[in-house]
PDB file of N, CA and C in Angstrom:
ATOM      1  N   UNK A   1     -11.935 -85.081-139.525  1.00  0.00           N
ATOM      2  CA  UNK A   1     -11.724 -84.440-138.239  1.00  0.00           C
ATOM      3  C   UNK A   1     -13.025 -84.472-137.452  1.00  0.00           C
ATOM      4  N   UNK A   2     -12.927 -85.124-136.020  1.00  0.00           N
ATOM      5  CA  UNK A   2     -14.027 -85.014-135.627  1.00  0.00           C
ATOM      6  C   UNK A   2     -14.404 -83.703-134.381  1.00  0.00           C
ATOM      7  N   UNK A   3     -15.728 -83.907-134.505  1.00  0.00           N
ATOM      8  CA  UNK A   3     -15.760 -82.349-133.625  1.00  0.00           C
ATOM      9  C   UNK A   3     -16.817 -82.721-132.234  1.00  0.00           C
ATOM     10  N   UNK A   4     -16.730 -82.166-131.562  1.00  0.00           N
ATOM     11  CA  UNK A   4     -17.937 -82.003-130.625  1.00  0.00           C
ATOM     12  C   UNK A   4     -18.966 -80.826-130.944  1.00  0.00           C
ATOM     13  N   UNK A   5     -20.058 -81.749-131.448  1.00  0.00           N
ATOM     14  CA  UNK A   5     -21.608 -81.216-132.026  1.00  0.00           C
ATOM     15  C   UNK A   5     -22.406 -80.457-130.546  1.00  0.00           C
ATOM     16  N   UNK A   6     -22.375 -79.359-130.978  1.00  0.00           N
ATOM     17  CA  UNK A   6     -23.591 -78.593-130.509  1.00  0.00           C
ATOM     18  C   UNK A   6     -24.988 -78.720-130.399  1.00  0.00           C
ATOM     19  N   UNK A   7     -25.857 -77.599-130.119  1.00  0.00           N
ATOM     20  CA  UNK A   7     -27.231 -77.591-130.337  1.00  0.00           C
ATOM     21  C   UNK A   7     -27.271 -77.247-131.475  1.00  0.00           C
ATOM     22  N   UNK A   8     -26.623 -76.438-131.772  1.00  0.00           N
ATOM     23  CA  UNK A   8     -26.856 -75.840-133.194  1.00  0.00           C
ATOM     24  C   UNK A   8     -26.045 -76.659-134.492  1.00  0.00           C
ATOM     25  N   UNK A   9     -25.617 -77.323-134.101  1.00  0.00           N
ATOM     26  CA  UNK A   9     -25.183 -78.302-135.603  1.00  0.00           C
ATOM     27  C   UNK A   9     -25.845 -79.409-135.512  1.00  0.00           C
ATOM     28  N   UNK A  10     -26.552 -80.110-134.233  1.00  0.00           N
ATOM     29  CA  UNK A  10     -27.730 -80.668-134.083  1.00  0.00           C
ATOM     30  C   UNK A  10     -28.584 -80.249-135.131  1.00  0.00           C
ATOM     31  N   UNK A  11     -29.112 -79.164-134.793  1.00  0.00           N
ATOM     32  CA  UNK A  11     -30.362 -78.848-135.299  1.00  0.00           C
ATOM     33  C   UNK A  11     -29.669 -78.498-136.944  1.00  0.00           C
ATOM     34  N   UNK A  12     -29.001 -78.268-137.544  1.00  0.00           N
ATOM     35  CA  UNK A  12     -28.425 -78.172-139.190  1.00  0.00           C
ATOM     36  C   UNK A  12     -28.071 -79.101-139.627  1.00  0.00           C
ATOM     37  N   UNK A  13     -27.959 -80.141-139.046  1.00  0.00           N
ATOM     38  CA  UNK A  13     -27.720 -81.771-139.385  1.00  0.00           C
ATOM     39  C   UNK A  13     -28.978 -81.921-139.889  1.00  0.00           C
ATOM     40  N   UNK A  14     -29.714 -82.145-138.779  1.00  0.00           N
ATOM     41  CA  UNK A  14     -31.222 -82.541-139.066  1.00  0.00           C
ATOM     42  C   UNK A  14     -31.907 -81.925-139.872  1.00  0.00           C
ATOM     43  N   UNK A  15     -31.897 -80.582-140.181  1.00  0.00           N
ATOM     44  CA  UNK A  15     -32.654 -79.930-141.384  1.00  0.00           C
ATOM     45  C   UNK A  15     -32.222 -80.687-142.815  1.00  0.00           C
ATOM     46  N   UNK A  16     -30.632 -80.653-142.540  1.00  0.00           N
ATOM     47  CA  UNK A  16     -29.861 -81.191-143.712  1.00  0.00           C
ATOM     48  C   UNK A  16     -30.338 -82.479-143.897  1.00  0.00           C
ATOM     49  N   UNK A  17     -30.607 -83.163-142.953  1.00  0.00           N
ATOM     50  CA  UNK A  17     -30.998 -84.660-143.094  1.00  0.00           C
ATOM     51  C   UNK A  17     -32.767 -85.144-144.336  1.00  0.00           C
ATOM     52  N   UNK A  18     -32.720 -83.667-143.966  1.00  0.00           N
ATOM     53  CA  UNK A  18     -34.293 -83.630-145.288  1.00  0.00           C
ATOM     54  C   UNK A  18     -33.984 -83.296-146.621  1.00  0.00           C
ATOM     55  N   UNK A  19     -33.112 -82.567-146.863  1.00  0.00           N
ATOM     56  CA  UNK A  19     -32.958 -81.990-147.674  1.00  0.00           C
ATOM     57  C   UNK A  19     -31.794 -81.169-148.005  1.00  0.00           C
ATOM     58  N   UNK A  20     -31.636 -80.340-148.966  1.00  0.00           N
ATOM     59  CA  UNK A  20     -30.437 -79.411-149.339  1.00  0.00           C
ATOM     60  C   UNK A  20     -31.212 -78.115-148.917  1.00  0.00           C
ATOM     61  N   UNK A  21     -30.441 -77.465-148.364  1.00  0.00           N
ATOM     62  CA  UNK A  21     -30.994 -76.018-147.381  1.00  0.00           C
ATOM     63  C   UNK A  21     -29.547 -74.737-147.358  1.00  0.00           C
ATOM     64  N   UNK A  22     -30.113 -73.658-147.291  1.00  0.00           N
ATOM     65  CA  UNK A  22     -29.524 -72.692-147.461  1.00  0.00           C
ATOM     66  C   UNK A  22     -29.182 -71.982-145.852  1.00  0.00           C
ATOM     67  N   UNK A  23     -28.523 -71.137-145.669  1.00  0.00           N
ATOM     68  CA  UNK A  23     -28.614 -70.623-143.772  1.00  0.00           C
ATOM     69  C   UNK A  23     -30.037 -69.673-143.639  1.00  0.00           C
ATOM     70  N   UNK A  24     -30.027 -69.218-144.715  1.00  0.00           N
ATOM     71  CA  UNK A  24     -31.533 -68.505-144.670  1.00  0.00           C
ATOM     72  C   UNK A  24     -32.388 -69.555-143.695  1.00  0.00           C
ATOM     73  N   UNK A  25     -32.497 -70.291-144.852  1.00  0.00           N
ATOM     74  CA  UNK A  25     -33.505 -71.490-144.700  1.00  0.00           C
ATOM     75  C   UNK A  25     -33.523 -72.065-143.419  1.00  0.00           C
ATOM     76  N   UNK A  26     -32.258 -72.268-142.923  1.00  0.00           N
ATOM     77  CA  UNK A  26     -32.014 -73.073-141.566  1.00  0.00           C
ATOM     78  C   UNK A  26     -32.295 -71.927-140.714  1.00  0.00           C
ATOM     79  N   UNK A  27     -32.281 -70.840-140.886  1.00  0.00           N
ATOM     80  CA  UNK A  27     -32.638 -69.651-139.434  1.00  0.00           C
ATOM     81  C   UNK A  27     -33.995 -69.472-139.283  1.00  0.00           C
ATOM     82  N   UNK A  28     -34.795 -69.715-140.439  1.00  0.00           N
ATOM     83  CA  UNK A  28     -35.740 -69.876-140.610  1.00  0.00           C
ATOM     84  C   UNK A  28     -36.565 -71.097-139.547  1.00  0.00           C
ATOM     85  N   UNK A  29     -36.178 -72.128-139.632  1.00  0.00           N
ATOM     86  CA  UNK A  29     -36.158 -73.345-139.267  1.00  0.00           C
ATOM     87  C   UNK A  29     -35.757 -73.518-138.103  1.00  0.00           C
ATOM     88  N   UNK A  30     -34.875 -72.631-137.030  1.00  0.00           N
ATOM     89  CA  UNK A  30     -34.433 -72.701-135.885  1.00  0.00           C
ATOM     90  C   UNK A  30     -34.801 -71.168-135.575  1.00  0.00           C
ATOM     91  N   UNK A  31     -33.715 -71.988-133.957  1.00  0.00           N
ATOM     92  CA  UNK A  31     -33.677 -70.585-133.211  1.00  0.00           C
ATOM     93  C   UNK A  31     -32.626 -70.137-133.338  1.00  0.00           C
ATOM     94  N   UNK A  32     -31.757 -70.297-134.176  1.00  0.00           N
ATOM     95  CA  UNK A  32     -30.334 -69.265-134.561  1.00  0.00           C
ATOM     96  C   UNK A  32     -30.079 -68.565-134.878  1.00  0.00           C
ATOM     97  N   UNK A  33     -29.407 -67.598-135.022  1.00  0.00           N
ATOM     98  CA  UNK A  33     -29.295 -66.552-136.354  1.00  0.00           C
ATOM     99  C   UNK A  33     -28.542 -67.173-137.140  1.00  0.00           C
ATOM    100  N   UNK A  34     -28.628 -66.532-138.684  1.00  0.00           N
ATOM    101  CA  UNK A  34     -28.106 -67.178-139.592  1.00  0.00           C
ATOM    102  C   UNK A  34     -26.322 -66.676-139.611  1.00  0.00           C
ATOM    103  N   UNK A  35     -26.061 -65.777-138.428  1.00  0.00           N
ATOM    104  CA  UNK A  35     -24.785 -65.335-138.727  1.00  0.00           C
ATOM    105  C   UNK A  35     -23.767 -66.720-137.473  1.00  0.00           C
ATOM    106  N   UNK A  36     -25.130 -67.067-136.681  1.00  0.00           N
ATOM    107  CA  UNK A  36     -24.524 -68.319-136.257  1.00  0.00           C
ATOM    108  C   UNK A  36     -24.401 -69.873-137.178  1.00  0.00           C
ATOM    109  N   UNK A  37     -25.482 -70.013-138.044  1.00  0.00           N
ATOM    110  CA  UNK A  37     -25.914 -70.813-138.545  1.00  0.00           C
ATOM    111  C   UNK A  37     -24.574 -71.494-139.596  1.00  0.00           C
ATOM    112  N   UNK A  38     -23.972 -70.078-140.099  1.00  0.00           N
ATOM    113  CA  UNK A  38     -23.018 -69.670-141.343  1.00  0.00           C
ATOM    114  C   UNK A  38     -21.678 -70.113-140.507  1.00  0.00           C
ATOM    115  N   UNK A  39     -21.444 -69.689-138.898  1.00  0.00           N
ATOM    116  CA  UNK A  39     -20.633 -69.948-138.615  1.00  0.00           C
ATOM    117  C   UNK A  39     -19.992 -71.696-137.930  1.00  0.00           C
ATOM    118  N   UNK A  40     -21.318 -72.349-138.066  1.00  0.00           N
ATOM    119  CA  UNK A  40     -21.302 -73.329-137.287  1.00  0.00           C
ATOM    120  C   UNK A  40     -21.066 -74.838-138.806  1.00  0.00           C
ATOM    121  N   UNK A  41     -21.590 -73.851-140.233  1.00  0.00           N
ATOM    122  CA  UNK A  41     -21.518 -74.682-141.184  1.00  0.00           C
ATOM    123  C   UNK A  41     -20.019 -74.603-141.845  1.00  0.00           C
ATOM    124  N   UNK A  42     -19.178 -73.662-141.156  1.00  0.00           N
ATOM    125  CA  UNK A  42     -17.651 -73.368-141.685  1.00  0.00           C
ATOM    126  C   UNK A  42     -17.550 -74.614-140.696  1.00  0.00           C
ATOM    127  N   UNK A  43     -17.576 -74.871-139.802  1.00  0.00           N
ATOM    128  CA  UNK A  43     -17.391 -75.827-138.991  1.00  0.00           C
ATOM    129  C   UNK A  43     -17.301 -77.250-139.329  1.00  0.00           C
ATOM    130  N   UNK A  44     -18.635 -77.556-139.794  1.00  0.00           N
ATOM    131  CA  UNK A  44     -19.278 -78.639-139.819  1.00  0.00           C
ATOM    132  C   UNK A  44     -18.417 -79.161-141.758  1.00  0.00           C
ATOM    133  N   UNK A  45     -18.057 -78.170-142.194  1.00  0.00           N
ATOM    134  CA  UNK A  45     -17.763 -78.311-143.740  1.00  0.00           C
ATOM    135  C   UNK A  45     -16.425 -78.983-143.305  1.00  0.00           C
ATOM    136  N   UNK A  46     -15.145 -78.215-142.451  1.00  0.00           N
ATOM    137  CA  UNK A  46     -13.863 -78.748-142.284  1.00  0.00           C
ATOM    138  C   UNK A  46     -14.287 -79.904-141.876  1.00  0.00           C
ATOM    139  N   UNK A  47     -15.114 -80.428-140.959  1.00  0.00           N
ATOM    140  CA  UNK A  47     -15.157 -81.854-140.402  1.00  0.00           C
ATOM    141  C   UNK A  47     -15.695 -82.941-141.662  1.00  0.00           C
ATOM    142  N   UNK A  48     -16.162 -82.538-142.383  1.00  0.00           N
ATOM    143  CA  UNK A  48     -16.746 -83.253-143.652  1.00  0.00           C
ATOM    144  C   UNK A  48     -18.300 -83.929-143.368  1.00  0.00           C
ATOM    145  N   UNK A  49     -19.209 -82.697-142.377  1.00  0.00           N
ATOM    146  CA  UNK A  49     -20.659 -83.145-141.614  1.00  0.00           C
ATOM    147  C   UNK A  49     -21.066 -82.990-143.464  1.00  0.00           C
ATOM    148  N   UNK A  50     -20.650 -81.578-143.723  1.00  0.00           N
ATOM    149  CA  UNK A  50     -21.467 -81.116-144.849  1.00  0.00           C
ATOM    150  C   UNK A  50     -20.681 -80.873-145.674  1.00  0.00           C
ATOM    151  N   UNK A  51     -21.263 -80.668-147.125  1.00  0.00           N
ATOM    152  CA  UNK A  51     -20.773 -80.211-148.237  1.00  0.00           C
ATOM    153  C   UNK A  51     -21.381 -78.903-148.896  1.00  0.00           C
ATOM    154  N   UNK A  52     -20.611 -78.139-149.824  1.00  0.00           N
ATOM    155  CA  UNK A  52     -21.029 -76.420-150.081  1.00  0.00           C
ATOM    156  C   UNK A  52     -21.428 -77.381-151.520  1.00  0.00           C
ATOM    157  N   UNK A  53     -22.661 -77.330-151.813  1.00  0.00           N
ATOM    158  CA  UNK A  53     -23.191 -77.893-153.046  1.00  0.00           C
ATOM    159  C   UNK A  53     -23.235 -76.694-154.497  1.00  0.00           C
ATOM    160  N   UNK A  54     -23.052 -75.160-153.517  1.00  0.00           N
ATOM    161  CA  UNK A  54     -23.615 -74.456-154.534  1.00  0.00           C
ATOM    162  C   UNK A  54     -23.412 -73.209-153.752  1.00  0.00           C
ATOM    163  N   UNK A  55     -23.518 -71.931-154.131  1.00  0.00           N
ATOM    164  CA  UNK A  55     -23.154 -70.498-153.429  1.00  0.00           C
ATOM    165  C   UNK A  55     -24.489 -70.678-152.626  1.00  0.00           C
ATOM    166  N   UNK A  56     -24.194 -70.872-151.362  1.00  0.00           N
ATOM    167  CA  UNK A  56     -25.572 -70.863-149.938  1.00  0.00           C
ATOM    168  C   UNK A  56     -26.017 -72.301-149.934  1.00  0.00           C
ATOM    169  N   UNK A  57     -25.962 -73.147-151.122  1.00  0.00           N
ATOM    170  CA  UNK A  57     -26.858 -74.198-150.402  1.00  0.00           C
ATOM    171  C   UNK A  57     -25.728 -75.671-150.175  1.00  0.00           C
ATOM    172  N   UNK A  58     -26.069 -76.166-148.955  1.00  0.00           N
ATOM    173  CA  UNK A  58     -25.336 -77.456-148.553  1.00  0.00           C
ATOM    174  C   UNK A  58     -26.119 -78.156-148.709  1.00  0.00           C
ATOM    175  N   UNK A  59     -25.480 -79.294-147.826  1.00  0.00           N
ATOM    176  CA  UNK A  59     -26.187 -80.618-148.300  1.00  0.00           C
ATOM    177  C   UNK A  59     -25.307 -81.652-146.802  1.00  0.00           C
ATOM    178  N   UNK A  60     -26.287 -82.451-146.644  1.00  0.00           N
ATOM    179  CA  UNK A  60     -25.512 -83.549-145.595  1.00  0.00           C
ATOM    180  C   UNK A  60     -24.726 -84.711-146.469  1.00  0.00           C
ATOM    181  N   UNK A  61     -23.375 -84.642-145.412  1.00  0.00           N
ATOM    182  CA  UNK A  61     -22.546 -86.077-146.221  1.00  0.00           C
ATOM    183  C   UNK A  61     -22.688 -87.184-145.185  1.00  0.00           C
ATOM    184  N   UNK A  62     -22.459 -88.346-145.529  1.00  0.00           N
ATOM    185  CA  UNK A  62     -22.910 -90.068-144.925  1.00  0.00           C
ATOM    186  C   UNK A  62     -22.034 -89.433-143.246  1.00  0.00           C
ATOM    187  N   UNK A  63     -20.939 -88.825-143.542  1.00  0.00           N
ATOM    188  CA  UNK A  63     -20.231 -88.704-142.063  1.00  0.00           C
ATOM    189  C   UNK A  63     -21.242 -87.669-140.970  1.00  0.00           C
ATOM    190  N   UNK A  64     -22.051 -86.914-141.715  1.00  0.00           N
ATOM    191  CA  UNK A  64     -22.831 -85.860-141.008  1.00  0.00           C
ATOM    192  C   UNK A  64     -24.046 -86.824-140.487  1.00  0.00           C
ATOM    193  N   UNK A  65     -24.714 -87.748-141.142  1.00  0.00           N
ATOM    194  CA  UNK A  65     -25.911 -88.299-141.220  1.00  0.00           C
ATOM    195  C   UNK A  65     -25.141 -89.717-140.045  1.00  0.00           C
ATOM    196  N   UNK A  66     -24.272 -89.945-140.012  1.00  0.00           N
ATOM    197  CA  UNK A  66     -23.614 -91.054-138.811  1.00  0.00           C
ATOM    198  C   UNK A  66     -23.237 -90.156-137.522  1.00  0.00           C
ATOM    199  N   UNK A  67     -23.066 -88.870-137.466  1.00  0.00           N
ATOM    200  CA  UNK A  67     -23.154 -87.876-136.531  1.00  0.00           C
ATOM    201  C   UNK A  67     -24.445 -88.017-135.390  1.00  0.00           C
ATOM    202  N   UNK A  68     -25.459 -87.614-136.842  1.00  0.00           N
ATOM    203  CA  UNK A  68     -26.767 -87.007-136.451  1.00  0.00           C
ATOM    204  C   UNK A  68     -27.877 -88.702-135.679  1.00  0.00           C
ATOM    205  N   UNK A  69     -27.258 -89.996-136.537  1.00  0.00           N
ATOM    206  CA  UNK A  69     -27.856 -90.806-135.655  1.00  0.00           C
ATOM    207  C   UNK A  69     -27.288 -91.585-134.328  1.00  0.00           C
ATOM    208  N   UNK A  70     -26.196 -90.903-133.967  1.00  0.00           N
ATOM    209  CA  UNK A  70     -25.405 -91.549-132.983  1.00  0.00           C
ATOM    210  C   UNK A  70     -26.415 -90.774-131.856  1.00  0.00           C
ATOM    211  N   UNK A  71     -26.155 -89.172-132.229  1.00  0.00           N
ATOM    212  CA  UNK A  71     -27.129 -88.775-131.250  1.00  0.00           C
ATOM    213  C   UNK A  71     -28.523 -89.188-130.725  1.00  0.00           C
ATOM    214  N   UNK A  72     -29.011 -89.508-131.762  1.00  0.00           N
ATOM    215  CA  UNK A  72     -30.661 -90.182-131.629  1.00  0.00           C
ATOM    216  C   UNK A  72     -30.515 -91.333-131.066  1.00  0.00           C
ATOM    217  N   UNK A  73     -29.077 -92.250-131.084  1.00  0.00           N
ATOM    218  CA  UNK A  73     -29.108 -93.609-130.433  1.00  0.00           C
ATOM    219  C   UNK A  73     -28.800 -93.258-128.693  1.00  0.00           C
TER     220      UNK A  73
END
């Protein structure tokens, strides 16, 4: 399912794009709150941007990372 990406799944793509990160971690890392952060990764999970790797921490999937460089193109 595809979605129309925000600023804020912008910016959780790209964190994700380093690494496996928690919403802590990503509020940390932005200007979001993490109660947005949490809500934007329920999001991004139905579309298949990301995957729940573990209780809090995701991870980017190949469809999130073809997201995140369309934008950069």
């Amino acid at each position: 399912m595809a979605i129309d990406v925000n600023e804020t799944d912008l910016a959780i793509l790209s964190n994700l794009s380093e690494g496996r990160c928690t919403p802590s971690y990503l509020e940390k890392q932005t200007e979001f709150t993490r109660q947005a952060i949490q809500g934007r990764l329920t999001v991004l999970r139905a579309a298949d941007y990301v995957v729940k790797i573990d209780t809090g921490l995701y991870e980017i999937t190949d469809e999130g990372r073809a997201v995140l460089s369309n934008q950069d193109g």
